[in-house]
N, C-alpha and C. Protein backbone atom coordinates (compact mmCIF):
# COMPACT_ATOMS: atom_id res chain seq x y z
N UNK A 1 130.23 15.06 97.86
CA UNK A 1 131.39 14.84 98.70
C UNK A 1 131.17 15.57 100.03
N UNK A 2 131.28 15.07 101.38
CA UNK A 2 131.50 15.46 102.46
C UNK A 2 132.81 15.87 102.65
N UNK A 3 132.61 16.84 104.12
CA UNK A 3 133.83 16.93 104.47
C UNK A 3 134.93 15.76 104.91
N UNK A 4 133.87 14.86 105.28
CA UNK A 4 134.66 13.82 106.21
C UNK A 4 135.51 12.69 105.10
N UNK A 5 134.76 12.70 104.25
CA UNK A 5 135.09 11.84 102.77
C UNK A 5 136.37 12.77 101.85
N UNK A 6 136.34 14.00 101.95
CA UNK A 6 137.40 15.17 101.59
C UNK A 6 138.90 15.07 102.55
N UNK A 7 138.37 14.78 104.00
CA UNK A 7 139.52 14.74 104.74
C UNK A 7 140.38 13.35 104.85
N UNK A 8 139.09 12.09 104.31
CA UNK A 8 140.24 10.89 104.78
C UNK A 8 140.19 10.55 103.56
N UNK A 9 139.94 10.87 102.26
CA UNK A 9 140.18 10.83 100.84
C UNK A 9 141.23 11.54 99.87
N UNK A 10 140.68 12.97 99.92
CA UNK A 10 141.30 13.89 99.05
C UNK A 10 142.87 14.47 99.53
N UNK A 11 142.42 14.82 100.85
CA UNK A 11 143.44 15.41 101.74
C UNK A 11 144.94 14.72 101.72
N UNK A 12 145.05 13.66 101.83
CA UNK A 12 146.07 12.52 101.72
C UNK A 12 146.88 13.22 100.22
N UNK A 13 145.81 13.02 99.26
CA UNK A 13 146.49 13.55 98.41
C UNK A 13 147.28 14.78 97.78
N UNK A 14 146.51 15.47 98.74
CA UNK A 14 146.92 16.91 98.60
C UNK A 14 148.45 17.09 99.23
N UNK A 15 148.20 16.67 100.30
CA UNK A 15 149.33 16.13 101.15
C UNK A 15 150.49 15.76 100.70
N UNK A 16 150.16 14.73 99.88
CA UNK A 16 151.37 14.25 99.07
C UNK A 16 152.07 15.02 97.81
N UNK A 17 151.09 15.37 97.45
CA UNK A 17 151.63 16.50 96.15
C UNK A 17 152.33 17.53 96.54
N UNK A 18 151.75 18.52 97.79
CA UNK A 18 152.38 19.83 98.24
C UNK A 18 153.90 19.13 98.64
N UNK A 19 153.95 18.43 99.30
CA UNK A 19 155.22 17.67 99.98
C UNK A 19 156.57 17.97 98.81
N UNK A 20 156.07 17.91 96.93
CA UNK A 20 157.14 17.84 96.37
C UNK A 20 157.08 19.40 95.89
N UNK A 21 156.48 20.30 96.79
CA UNK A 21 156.32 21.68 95.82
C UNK A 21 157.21 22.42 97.49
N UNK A 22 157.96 22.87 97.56
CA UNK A 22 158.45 23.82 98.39
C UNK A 22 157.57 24.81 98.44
N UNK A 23 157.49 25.58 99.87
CA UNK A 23 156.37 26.38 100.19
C UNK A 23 155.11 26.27 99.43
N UNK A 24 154.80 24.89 99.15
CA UNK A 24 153.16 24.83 98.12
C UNK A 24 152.35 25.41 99.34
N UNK A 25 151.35 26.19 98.34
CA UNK A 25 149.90 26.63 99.19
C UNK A 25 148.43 25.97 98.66
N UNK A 26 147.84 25.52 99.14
CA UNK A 26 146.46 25.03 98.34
C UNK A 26 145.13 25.90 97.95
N UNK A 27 145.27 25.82 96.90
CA UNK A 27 144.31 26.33 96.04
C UNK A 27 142.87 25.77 95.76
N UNK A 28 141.65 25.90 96.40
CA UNK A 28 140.58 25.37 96.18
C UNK A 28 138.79 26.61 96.80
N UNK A 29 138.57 25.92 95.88
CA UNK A 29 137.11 27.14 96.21
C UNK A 29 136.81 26.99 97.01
N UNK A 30 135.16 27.73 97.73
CA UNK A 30 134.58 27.49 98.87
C UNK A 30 133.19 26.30 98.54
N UNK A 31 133.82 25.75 98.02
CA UNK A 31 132.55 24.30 98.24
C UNK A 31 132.66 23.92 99.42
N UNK A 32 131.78 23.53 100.04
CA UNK A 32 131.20 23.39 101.98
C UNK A 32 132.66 22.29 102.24
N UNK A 33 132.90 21.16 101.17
CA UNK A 33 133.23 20.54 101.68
C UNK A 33 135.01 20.96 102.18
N UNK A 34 135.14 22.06 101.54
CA UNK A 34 136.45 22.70 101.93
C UNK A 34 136.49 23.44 102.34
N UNK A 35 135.62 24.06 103.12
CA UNK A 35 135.47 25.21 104.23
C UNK A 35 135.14 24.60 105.38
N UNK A 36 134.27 23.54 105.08
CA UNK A 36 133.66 22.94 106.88
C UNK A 36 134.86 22.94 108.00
N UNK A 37 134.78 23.24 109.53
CA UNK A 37 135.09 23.23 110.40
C UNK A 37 136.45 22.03 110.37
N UNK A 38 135.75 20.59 109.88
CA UNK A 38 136.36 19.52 110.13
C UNK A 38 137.44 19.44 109.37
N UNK A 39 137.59 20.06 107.89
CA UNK A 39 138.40 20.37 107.36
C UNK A 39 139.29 21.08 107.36
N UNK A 40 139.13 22.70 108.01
CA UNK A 40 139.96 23.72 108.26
C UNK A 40 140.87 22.87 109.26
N UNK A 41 140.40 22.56 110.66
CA UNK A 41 140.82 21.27 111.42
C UNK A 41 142.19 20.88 111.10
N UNK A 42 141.68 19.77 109.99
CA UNK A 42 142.52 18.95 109.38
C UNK A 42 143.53 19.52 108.53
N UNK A 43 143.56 20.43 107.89
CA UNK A 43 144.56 21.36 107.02
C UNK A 43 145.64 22.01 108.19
N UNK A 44 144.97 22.14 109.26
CA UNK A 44 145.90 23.12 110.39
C UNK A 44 146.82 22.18 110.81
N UNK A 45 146.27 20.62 111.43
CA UNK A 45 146.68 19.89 111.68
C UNK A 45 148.22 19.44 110.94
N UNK A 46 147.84 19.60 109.60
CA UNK A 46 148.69 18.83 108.30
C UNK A 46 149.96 19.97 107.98
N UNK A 47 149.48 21.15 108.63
CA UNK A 47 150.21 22.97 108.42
C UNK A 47 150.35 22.85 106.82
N UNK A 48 148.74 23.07 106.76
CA UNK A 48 148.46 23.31 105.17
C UNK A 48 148.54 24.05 104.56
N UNK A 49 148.67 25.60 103.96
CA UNK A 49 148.53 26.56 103.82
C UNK A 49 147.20 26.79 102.76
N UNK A 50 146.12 27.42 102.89
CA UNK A 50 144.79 27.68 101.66
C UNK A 50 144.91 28.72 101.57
N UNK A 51 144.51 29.40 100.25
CA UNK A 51 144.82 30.33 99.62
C UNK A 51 143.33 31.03 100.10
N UNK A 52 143.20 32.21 100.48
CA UNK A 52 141.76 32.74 101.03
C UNK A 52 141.05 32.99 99.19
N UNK A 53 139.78 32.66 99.20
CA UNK A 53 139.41 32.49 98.26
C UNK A 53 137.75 33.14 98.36
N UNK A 54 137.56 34.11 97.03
CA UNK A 54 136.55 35.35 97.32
C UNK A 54 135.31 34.13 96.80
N UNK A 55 134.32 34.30 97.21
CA UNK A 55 133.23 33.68 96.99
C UNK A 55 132.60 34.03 95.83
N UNK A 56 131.83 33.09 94.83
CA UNK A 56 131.54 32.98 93.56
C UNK A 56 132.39 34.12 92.47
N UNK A 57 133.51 32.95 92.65
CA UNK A 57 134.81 33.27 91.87
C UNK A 57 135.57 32.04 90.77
N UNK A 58 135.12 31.03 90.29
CA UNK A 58 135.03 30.21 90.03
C UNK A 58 136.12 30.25 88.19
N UNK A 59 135.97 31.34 87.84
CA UNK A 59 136.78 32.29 86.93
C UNK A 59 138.07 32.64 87.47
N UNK A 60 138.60 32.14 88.55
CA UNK A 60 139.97 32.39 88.77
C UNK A 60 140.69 30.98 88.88
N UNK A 61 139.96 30.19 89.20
CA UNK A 61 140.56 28.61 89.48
C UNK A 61 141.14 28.16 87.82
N UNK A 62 142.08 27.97 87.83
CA UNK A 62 142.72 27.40 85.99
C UNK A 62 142.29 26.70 85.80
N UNK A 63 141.48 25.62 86.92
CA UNK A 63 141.25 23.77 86.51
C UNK A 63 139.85 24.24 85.73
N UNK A 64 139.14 25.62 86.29
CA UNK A 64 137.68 25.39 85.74
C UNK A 64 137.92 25.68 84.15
N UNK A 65 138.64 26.72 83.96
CA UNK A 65 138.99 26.96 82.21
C UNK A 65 139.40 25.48 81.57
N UNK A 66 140.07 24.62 82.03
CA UNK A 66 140.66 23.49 81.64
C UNK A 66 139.09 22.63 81.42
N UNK A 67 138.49 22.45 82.77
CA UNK A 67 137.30 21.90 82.44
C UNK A 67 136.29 22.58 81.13
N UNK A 68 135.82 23.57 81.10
CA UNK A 68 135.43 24.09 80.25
C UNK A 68 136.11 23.90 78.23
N UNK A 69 137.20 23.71 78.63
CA UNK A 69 138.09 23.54 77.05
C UNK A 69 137.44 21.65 77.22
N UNK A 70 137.62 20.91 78.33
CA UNK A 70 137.51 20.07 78.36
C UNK A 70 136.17 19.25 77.21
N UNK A 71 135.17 19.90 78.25
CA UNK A 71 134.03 19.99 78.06
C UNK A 71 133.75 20.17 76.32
N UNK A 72 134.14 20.90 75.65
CA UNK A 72 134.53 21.82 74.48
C UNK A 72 134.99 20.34 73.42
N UNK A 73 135.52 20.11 73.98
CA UNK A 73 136.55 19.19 73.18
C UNK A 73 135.60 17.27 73.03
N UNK A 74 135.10 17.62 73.95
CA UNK A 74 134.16 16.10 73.87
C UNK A 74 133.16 16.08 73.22
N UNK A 75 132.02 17.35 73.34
CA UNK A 75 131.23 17.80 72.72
C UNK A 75 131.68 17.67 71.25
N UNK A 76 132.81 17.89 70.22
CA UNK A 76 133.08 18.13 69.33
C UNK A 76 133.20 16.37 68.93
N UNK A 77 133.10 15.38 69.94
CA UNK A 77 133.08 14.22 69.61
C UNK A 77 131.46 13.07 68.94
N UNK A 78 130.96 14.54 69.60
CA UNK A 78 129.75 13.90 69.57
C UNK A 78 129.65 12.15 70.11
N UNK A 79 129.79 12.03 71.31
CA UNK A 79 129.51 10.97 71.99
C UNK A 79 127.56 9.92 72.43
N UNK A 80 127.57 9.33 72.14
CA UNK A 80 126.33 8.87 72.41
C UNK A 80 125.79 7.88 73.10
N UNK A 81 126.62 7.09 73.56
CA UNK A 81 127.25 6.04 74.85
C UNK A 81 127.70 6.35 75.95
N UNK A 82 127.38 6.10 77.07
CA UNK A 82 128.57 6.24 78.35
C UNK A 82 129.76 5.32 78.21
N UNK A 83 130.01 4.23 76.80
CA UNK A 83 131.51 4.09 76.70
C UNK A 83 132.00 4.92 75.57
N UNK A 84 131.10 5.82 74.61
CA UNK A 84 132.02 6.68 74.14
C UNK A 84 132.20 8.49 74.66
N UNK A 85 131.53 8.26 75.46
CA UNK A 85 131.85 9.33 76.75
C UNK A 85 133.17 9.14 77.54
N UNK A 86 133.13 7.77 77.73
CA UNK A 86 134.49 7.68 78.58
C UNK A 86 135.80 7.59 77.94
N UNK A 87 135.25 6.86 76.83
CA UNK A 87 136.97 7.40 75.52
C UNK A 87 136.91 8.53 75.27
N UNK A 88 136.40 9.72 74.97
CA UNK A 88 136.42 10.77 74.52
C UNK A 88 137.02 11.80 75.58
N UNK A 89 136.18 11.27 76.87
CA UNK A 89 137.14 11.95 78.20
C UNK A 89 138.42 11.90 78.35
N UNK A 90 138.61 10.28 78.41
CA UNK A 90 140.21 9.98 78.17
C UNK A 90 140.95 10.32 77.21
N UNK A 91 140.25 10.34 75.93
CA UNK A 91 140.88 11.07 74.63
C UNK A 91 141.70 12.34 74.86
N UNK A 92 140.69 13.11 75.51
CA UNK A 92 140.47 14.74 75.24
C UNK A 92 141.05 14.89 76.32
N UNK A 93 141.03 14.48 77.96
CA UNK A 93 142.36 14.85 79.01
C UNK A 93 143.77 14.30 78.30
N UNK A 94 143.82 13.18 77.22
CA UNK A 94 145.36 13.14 77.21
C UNK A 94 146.08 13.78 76.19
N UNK A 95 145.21 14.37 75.31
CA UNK A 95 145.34 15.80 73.73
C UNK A 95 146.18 17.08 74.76
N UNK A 96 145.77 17.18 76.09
CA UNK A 96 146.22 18.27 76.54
C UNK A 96 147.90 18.42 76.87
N UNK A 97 148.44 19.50 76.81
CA UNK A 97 149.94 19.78 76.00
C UNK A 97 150.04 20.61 77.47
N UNK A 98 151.70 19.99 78.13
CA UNK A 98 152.04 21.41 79.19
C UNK A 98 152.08 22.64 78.98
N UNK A 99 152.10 22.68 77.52
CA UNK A 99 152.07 24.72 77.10
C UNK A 99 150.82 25.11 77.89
N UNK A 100 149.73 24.06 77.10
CA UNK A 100 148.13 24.35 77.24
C UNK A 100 148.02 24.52 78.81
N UNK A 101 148.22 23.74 79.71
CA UNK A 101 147.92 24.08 80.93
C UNK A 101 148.74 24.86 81.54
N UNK A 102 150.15 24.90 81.31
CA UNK A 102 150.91 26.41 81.42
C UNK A 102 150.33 27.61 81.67
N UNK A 103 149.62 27.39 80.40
CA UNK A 103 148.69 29.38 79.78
C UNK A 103 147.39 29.43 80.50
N UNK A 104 146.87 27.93 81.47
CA UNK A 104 145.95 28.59 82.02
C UNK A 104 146.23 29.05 83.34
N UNK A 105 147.39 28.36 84.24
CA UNK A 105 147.91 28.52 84.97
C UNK A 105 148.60 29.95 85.34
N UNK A 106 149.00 30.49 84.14
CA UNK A 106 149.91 31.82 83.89
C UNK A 106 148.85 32.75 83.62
N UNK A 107 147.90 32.53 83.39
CA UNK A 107 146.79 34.14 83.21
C UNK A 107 146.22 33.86 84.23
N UNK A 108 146.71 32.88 85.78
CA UNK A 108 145.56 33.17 87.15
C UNK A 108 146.11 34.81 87.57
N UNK A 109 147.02 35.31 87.14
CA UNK A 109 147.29 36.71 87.68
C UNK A 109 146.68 37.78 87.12
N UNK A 110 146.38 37.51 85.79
CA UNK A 110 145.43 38.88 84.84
C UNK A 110 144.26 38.47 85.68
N UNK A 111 143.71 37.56 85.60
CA UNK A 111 142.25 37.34 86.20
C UNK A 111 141.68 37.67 87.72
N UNK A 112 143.19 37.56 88.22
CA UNK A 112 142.79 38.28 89.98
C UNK A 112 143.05 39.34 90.12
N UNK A 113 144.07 40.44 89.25
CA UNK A 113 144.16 41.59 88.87
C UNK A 113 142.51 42.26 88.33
N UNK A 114 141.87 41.40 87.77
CA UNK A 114 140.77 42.02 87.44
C UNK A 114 139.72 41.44 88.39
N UNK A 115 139.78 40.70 89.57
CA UNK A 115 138.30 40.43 89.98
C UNK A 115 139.07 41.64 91.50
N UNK A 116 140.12 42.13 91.55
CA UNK A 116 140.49 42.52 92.62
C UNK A 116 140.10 44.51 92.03
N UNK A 117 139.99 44.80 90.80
CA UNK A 117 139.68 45.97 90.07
C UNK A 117 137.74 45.60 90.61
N UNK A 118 137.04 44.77 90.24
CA UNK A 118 135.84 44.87 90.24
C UNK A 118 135.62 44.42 91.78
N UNK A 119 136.46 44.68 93.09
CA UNK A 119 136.15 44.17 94.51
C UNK A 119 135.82 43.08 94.23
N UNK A 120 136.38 41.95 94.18
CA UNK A 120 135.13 40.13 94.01
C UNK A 120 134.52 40.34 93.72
N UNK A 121 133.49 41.39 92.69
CA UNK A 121 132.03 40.89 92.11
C UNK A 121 132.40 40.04 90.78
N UNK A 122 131.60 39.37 90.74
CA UNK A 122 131.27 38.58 89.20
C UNK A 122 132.00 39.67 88.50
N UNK A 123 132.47 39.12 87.43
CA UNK A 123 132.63 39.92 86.06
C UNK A 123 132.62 39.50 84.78
């Protein structure tokens, strides 16, 4: 993904989502394509708000724990097709329960409490 493919793609969407969250701020790592120039740009433009985000921190984002359970959960399907890859994906994103993404959402504060104890290093 480019930046330029991030800004007249993704961005729209982002756009639209924050719109129903009062004071929403956006949450996303430093992959190039959300740091580049053209993007910051475009977020200022949109009066985006991004959350400053410590570099190889990837352990604080909830979506990556989600991916990871994700991941977890397909594997246990033992898939051997790219069409039973794609049911099993679809399977296993629609098994997931608002508690479940709740609790990953709700421990982003233990987890920045502790990368903010170790200064941003890995932990």
């Amino acid at each position: 993904v480019t930046s330029a493919y991030y800004v007249a793609n993704v961005l729209p969407l982002i756009k639209k989502t924050l719109a129903l969250i009062p004071n929403g701020v956006l949450m996303q790592d430093n992959a190039r394509p959300h740091t580049a120039n053209a993007t910051n740009l475009a977020l200022a433009k949109e009066k985006i708000t991004a959350l400053d985000w410590p570099p190889y921190s990837p352990h604080l984002n909830p979506i990556e724990h989600l991916w990871s359970t994700l991941h977890r959960r397909i594997a246990l399907q033992a898939p051997e097709t790219l069409e039973e890859l794609k049911a099993a994906a679809n399977e296993c994103w629609a098994s997931f329960t608002q508690k479940e993404i709740n609790k990953y959402v709700m421990s982003f504060r233990k987890r920045l409490v502790r990368t903010v104890q170790v200064e941003g290093k890995p932990w």
